[in-house]
N, C-alpha and C. Protein backbone atom coordinates (compact mmCIF):
# COMPACT_ATOMS: atom_id res chain seq x y z
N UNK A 1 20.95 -10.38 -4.03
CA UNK A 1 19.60 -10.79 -3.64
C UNK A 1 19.19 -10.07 -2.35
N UNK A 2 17.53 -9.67 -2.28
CA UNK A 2 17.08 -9.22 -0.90
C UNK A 2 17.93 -10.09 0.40
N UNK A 3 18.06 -9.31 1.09
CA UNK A 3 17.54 -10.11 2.52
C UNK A 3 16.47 -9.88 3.42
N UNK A 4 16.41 -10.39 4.52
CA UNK A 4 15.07 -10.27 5.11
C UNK A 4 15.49 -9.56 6.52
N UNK A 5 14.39 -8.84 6.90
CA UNK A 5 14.80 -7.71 8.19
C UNK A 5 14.17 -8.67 9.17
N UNK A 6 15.02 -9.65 9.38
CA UNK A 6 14.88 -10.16 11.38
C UNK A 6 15.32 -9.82 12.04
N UNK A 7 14.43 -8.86 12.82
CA UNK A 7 14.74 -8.34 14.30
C UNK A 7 13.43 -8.08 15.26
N UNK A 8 13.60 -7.21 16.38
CA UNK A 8 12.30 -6.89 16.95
C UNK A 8 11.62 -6.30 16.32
N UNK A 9 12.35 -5.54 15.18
CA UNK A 9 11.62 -4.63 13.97
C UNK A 9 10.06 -5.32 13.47
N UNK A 10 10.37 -7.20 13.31
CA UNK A 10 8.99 -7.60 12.67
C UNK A 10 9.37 -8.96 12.88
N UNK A 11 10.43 -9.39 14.00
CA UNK A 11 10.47 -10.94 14.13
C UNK A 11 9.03 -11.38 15.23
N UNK A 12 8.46 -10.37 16.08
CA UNK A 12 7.57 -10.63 16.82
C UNK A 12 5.97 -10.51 15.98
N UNK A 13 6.06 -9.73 15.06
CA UNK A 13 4.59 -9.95 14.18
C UNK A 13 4.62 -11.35 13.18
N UNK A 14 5.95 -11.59 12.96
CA UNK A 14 5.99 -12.87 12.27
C UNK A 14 5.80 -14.32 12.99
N UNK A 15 6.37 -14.34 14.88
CA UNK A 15 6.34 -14.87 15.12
C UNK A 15 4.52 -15.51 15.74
N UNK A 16 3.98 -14.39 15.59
CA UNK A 16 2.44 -14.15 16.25
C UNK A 16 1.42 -14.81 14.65
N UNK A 17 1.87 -14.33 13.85
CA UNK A 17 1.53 -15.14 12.61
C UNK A 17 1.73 -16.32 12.30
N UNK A 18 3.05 -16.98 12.85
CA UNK A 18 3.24 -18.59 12.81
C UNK A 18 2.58 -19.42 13.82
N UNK A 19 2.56 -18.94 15.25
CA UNK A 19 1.87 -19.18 15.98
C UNK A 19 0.10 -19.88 15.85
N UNK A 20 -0.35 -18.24 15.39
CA UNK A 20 -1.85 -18.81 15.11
C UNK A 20 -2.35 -19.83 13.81
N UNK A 21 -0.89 -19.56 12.77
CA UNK A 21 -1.24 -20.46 11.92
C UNK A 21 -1.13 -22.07 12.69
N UNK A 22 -0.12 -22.05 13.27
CA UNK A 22 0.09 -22.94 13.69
C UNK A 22 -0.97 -24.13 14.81
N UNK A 23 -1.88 -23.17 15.81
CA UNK A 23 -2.72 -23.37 16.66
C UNK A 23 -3.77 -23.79 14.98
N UNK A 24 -4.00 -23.18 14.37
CA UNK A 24 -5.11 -23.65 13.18
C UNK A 24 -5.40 -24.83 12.42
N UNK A 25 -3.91 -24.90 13.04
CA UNK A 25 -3.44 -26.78 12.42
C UNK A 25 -4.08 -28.07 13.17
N UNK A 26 -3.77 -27.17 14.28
CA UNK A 26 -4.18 -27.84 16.10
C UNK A 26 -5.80 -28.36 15.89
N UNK A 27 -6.46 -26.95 15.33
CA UNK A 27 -7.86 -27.09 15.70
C UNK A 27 -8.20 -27.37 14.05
N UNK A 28 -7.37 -27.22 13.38
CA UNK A 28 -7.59 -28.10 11.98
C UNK A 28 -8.86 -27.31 11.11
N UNK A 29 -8.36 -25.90 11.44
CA UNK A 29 -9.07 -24.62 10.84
C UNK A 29 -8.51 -24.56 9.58
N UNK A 30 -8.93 -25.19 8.12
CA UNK A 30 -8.14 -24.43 7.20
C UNK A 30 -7.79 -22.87 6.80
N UNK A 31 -9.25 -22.44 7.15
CA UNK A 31 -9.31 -20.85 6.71
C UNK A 31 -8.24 -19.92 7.40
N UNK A 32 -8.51 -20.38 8.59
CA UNK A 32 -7.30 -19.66 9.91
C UNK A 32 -6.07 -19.70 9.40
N UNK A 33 -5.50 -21.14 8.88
CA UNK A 33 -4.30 -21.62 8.70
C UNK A 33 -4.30 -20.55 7.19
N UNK A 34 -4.71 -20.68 6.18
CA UNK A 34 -4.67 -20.27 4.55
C UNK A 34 -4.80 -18.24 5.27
N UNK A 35 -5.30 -17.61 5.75
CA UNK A 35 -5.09 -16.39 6.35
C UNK A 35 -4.19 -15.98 6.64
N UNK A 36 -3.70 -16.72 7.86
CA UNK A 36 -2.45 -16.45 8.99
C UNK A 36 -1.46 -16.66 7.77
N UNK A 37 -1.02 -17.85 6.92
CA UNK A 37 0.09 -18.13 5.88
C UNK A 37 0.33 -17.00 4.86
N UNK A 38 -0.78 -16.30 4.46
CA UNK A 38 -0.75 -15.58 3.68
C UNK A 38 -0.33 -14.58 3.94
N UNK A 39 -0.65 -13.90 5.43
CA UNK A 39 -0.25 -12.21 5.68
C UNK A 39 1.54 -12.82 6.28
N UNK A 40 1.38 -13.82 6.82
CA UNK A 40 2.89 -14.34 7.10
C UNK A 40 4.08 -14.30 5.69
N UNK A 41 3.55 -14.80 4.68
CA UNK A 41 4.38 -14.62 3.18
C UNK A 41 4.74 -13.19 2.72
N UNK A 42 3.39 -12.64 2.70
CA UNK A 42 3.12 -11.32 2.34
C UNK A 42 4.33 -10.48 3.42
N UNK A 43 4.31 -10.26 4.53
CA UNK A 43 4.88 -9.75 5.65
C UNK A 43 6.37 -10.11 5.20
N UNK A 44 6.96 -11.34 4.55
CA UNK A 44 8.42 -12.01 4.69
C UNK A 44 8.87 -11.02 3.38
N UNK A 45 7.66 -10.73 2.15
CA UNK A 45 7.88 -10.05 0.93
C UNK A 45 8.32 -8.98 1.51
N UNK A 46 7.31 -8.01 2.26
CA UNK A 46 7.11 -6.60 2.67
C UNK A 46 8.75 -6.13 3.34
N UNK A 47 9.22 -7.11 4.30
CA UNK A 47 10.52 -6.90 5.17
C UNK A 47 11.36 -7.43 4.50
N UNK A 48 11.49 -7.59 3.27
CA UNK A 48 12.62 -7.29 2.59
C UNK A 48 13.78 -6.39 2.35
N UNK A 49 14.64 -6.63 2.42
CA UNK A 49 16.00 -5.63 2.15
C UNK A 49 16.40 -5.79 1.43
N UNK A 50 16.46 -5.11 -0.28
CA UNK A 50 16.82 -4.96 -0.94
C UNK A 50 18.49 -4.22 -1.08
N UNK A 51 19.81 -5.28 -2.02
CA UNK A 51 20.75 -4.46 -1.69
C UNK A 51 21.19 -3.14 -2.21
N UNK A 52 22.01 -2.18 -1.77
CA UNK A 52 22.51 -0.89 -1.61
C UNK A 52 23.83 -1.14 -2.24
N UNK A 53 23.99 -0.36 -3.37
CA UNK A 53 25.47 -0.71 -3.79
C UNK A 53 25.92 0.60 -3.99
N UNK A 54 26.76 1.08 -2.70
CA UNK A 54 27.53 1.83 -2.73
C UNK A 54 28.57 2.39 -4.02
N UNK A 55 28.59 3.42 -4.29
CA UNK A 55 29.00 4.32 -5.19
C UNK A 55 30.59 5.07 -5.14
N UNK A 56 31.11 3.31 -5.16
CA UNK A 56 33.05 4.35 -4.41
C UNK A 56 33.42 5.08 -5.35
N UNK A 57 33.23 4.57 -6.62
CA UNK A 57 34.12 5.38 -8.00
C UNK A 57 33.65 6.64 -7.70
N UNK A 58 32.43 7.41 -6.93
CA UNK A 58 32.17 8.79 -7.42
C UNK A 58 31.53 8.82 -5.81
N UNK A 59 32.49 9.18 -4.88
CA UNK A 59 31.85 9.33 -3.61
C UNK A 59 31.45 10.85 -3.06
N UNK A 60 31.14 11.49 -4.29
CA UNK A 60 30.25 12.93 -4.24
C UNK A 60 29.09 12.64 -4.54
N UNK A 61 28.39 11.50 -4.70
CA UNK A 61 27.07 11.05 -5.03
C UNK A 61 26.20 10.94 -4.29
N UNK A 62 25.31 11.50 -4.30
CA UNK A 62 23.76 11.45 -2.69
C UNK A 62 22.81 10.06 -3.49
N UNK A 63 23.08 9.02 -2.70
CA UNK A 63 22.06 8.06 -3.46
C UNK A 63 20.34 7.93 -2.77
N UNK A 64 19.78 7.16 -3.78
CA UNK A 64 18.54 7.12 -2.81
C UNK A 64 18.35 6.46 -1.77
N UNK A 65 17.45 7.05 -0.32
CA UNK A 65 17.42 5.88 0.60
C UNK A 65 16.52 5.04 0.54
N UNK A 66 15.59 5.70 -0.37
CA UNK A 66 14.44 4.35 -0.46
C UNK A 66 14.02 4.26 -1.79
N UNK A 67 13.36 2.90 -2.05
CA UNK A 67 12.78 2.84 -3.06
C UNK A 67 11.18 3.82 -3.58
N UNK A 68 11.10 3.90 -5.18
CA UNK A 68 9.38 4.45 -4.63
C UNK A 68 9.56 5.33 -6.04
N UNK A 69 8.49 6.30 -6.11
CA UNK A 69 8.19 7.13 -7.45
C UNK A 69 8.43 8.69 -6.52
N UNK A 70 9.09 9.52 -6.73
CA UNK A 70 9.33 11.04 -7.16
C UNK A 70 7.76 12.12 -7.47
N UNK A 71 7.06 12.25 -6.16
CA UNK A 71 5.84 12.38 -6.36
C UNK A 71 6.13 14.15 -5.92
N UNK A 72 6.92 14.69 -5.59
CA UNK A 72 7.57 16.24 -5.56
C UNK A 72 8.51 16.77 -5.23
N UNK A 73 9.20 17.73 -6.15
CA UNK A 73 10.95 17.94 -6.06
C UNK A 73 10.34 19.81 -5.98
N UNK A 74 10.74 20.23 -4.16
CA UNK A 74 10.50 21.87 -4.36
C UNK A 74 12.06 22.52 -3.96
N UNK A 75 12.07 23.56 -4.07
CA UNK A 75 13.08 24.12 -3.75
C UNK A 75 12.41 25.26 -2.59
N UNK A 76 13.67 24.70 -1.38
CA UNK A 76 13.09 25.77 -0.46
C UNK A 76 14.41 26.31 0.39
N UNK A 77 14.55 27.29 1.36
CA UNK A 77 15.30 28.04 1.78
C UNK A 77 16.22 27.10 2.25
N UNK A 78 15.83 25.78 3.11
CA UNK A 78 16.79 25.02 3.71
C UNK A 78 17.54 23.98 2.46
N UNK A 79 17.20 23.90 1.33
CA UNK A 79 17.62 22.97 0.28
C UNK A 79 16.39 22.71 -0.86
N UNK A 80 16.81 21.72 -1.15
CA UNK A 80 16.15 21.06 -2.38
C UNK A 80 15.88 20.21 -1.47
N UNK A 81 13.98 19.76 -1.55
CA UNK A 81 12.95 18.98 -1.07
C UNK A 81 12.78 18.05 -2.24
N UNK A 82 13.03 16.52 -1.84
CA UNK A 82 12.27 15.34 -2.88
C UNK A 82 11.43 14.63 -1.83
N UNK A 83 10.22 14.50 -2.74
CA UNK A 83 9.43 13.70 -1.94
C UNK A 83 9.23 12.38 -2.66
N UNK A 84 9.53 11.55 -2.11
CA UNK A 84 9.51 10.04 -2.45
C UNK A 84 8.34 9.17 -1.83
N UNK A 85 7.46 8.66 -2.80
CA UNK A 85 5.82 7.94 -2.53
C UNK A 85 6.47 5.86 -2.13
N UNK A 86 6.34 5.49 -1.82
CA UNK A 86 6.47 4.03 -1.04
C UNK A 86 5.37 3.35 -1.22
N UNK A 87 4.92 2.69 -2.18
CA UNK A 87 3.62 1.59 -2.23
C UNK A 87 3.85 0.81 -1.17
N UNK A 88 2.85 -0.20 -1.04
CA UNK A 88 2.62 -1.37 -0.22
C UNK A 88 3.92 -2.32 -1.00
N UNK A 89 3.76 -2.38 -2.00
CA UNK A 89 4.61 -3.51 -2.63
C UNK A 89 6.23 -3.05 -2.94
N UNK A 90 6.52 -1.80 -2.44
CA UNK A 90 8.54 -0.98 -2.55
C UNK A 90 8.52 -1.77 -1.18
N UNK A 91 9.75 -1.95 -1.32
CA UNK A 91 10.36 -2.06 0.17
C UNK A 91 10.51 -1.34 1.17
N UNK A 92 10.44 -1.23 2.00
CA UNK A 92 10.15 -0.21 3.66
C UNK A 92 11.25 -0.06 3.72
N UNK A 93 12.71 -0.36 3.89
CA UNK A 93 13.50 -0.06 4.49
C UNK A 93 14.93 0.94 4.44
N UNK A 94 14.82 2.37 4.81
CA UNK A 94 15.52 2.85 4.27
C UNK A 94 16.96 3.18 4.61
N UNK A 95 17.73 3.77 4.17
CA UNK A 95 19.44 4.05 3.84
C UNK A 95 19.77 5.26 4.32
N UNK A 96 21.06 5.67 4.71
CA UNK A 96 21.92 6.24 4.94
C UNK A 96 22.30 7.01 3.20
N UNK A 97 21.97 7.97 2.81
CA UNK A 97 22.34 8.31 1.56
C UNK A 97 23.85 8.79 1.04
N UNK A 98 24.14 9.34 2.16
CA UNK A 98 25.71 10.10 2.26
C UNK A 98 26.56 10.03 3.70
N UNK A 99 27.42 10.06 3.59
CA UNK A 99 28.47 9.90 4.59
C UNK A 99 27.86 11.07 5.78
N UNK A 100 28.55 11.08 6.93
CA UNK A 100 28.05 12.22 7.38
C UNK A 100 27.78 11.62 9.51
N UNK A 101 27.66 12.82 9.96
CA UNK A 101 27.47 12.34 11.54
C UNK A 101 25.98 12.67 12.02
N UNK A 102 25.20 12.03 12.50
CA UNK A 102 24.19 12.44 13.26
C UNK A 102 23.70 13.44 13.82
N UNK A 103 22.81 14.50 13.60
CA UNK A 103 22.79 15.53 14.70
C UNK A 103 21.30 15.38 15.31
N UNK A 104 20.79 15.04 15.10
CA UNK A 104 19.28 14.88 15.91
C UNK A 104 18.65 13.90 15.26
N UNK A 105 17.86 13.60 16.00
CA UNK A 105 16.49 12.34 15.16
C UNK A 105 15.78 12.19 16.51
N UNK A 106 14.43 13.24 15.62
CA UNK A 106 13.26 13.77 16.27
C UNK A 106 11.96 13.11 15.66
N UNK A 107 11.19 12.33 16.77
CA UNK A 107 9.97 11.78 16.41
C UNK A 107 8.40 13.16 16.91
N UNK A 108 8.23 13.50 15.45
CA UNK A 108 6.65 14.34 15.90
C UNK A 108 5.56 13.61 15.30
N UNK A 109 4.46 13.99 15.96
CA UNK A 109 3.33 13.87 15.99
C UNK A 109 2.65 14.17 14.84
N UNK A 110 1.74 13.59 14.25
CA UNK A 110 0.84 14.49 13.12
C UNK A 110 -0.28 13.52 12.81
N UNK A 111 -1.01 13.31 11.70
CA UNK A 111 -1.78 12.21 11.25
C UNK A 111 -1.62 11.66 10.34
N UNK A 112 -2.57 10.46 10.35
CA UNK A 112 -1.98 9.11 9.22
C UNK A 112 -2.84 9.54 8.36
N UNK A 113 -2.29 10.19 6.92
CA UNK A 113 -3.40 10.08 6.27
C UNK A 113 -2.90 9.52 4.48
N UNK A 114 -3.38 9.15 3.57
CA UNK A 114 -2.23 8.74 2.39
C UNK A 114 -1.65 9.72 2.09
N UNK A 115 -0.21 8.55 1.87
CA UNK A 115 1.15 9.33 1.88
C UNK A 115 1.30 9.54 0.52
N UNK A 116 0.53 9.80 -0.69
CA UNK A 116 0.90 9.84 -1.87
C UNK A 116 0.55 11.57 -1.94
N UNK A 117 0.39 12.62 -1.32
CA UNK A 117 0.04 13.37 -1.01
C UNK A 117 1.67 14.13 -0.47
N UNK A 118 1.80 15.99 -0.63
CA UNK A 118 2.73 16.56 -0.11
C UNK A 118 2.46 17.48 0.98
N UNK A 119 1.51 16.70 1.60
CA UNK A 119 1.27 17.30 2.89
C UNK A 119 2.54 17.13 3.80
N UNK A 120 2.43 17.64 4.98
CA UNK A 120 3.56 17.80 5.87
C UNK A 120 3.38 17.65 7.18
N UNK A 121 1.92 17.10 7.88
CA UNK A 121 1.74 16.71 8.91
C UNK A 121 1.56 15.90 9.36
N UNK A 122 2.37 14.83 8.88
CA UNK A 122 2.11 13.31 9.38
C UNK A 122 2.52 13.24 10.40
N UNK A 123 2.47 12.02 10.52
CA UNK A 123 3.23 11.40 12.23
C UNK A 123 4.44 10.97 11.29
N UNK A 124 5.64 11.47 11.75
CA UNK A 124 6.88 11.35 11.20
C UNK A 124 8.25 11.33 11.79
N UNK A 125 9.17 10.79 11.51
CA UNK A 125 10.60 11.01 12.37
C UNK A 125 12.03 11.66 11.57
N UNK A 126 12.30 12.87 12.03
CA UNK A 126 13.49 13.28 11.21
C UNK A 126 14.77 13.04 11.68
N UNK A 127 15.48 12.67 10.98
CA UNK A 127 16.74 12.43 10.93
C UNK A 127 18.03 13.57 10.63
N UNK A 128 18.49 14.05 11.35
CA UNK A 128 19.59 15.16 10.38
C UNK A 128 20.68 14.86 10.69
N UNK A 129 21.58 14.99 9.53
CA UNK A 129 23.12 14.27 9.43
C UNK A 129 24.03 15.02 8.58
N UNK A 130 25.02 15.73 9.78
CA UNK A 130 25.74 16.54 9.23
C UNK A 130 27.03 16.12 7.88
N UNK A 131 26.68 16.29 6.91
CA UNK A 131 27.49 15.56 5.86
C UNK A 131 28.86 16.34 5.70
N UNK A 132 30.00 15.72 5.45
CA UNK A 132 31.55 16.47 5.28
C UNK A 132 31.81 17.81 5.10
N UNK A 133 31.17 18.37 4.32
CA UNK A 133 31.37 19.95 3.79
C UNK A 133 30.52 20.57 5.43
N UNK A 134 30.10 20.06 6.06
CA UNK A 134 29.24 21.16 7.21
C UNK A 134 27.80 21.21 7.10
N UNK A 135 27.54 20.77 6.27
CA UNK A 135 25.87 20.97 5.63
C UNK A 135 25.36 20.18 6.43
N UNK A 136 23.56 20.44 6.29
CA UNK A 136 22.85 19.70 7.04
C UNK A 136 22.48 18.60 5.92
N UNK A 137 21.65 17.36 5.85
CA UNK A 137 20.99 16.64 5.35
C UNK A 137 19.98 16.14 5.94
N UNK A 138 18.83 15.92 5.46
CA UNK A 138 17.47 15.76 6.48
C UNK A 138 16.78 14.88 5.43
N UNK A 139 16.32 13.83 6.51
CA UNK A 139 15.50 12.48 5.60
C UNK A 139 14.46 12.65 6.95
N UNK A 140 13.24 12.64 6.10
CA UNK A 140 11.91 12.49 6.78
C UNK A 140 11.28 11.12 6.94
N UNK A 141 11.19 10.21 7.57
CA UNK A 141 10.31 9.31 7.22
C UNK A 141 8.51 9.16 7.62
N UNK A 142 7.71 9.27 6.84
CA UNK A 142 6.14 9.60 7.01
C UNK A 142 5.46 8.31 6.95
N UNK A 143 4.40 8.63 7.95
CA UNK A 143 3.40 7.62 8.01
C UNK A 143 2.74 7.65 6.72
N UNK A 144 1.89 6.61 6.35
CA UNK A 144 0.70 6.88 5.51
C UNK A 144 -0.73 6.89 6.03
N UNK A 145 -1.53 6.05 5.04
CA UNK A 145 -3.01 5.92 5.63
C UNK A 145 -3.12 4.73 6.25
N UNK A 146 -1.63 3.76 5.78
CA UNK A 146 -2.11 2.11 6.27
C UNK A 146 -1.15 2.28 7.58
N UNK A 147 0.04 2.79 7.43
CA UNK A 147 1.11 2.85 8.25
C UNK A 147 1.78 3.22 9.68
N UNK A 148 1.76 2.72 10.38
CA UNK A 148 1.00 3.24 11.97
C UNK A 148 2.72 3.02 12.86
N UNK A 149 3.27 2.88 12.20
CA UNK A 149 4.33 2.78 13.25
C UNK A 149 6.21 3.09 12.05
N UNK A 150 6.72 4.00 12.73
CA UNK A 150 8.31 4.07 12.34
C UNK A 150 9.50 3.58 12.86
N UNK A 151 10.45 2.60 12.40
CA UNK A 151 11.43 2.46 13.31
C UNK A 151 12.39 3.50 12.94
N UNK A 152 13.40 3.81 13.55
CA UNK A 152 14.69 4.49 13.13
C UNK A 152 15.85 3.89 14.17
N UNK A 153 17.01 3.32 13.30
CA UNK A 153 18.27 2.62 14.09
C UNK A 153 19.19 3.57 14.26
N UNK A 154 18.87 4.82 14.16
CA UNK A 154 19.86 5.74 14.43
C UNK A 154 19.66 6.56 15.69
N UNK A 155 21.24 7.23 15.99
CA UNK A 155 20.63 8.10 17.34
C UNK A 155 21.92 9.32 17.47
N UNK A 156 21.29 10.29 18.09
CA UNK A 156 22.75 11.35 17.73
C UNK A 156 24.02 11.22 17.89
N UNK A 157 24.97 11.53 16.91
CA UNK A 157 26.76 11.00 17.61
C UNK A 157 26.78 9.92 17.05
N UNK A 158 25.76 9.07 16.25
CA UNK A 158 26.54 8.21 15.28
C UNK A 158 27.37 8.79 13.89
N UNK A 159 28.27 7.88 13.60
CA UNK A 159 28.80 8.39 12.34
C UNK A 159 27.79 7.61 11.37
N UNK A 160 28.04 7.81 10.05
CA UNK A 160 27.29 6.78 9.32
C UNK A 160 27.67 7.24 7.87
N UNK A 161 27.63 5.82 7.11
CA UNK A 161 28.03 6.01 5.76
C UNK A 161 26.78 5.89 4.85
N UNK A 162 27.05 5.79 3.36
CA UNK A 162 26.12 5.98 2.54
C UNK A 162 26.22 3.77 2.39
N UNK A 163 24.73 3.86 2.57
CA UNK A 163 24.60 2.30 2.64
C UNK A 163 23.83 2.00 3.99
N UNK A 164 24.14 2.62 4.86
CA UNK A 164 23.87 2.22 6.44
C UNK A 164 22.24 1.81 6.46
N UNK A 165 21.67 0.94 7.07
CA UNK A 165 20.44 0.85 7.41
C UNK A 165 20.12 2.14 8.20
N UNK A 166 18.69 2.88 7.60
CA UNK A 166 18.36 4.04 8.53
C UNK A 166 17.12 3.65 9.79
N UNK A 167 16.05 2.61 8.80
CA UNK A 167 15.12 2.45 9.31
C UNK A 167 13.74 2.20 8.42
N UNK A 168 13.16 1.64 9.23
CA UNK A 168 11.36 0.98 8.56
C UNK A 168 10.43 1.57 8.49
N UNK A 169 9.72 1.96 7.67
CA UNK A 169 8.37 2.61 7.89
C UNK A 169 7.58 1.45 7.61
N UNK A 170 6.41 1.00 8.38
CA UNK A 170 4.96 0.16 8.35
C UNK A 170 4.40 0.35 7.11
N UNK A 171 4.05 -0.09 5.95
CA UNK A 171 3.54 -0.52 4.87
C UNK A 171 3.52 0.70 4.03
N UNK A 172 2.37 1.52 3.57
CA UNK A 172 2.30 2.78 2.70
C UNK A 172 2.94 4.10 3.39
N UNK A 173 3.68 4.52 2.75
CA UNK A 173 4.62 5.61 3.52
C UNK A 173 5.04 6.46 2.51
N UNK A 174 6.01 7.52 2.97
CA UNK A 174 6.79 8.43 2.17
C UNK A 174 7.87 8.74 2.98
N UNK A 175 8.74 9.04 1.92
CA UNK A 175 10.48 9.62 2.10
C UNK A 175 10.72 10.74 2.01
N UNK A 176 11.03 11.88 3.01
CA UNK A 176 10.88 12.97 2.16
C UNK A 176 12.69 13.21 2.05
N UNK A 177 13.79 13.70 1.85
CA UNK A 177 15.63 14.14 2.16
C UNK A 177 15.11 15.46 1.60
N UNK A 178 15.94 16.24 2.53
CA UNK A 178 16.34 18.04 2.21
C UNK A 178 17.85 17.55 1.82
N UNK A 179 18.20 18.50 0.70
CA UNK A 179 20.00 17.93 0.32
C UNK A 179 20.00 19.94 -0.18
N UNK A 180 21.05 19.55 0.14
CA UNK A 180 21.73 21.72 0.39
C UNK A 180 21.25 21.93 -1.13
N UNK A 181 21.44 23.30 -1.73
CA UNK A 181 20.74 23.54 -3.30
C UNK A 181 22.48 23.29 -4.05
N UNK A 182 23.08 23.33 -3.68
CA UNK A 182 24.41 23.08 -4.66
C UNK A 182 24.52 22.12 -5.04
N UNK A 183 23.54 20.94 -4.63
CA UNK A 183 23.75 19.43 -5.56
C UNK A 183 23.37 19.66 -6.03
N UNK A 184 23.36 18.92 -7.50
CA UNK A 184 22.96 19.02 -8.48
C UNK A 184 22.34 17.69 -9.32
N UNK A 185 20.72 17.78 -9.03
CA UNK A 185 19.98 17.27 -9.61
C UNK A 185 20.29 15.95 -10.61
N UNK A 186 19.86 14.50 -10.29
CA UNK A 186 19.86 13.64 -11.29
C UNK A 186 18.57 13.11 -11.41
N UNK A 187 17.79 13.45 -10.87
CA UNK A 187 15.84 12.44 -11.09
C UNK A 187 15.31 13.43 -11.15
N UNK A 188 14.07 12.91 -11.78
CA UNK A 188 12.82 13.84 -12.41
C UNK A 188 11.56 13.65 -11.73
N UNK A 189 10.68 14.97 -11.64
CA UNK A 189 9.72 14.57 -11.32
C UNK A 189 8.73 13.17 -11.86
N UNK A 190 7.74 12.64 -11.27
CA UNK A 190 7.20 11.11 -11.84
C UNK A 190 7.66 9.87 -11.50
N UNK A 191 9.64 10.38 -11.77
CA UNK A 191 10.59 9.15 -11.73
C UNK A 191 10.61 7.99 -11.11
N UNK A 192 10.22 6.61 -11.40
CA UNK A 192 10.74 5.70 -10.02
C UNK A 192 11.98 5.12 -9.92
N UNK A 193 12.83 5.26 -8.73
CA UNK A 193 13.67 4.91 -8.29
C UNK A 193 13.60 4.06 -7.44
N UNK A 194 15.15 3.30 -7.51
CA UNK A 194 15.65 2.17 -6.33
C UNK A 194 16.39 2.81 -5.38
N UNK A 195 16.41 1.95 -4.16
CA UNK A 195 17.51 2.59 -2.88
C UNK A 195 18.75 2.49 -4.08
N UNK A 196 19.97 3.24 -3.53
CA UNK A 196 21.04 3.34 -3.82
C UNK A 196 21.02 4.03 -5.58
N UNK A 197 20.27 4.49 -6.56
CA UNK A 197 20.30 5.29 -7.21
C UNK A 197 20.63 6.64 -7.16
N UNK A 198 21.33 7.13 -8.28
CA UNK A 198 21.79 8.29 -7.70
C UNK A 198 20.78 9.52 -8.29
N UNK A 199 21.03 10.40 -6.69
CA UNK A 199 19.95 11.31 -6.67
C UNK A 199 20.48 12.62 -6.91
N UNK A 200 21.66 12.71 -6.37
CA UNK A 200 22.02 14.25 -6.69
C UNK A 200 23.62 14.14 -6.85
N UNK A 201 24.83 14.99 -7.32
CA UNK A 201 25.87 14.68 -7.32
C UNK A 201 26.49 16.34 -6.46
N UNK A 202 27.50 15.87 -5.45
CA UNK A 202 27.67 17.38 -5.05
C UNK A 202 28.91 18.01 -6.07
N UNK A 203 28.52 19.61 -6.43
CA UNK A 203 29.35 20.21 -7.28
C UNK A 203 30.00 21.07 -6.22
């Protein structure tokens, strides 16, 4: 079963939502109260954590870190590019795909605009994590049009396994992972996938 992401991540927007529902009670506002309850439910759906079930029998497996639909798979000099689309209603929170150590996680600048799109200038934070063989691995996480803020729980010089919490993106978003070209392909363009599905297998 999900669990729920309580932390500073969204225990303070939840707590600002119980609050005013709560004052609504005070002043015996139904509308206030039926509002505030609703984006409060909605919000408990949204910060869900869906579980990650690690892949021991075949630990050459790159799984997915997030949930969502396969909206573009390119091939480019640094690897194989998947771009992964995130509705309002997938879960935000993404994974650690493969074993591997930290080497940077860089927050740039760009604009919010919808993330169902393979543009490349969002406001975004990359992650790169040197996986066993030496390779790089790179997970993008992108704003959208609704989505105004990224967390990331990682920081350079961590180790980290496939499963690890990576981090939240704010409501409509995208995923993008670079994975080296020698994996070898298991999803299709269109495809929707869950976290922890497998995405590529290394040969």
């Amino acid at each position: 079963m999900p669990t729920l992401l309580f932390s500073k991540t969204c225990g303070g927007e939840l707590g600002v939502l119980l609050g005013v529902s709560l004052l609504g009670a005070v002043f015996q506002n139904a509308i206030l109260i039926s509002i505030t309850l609703f984006i409060f439910l909605f919000l408990i759906f949204f910060y869900r954590v869906p579980p990650f079930i690690v892949e021991t029998l075949n630990k050459t497996s790159l799984q997915s870190p997030s949930t969502g639909k396969i909206i573009g798979i390119q091939k480019q000099k640094e690897g194989t590019k998947i771009f992964i689309f995130l509705s309002p209603m997938d879960p935000h929170v993404q994974f650690v795909p493969f074993d591997g150590v930290v080497r940077k996680v860089t927050r740039l600048a760009g604009t919010n605009e919808f993330a169902g799109t393979l543009k490349e200038n969002k406001n975004r934070i990359v992650t790169d994590i040197v996986i066993p063989t030496g390779d790089l691995l790179t997970i993008t996480q992108n704003t959208g049009l609704m989505a105004r803020r990224i967390v990331n729980f990682l920081k350079p010089g961590d180790w980290v396994k496939k499963g690890d919490q990576l981090g939240l993106i704010k409501f409509g978003s995208r995923v993008d992972i670079v994975i080296p070209l020698y994996f070898q392909l298991k999803v299709d363009l269109g495809q929707r996938i869950n976290v922890g599905d497998t995405l590529a297998i290394q040969n």
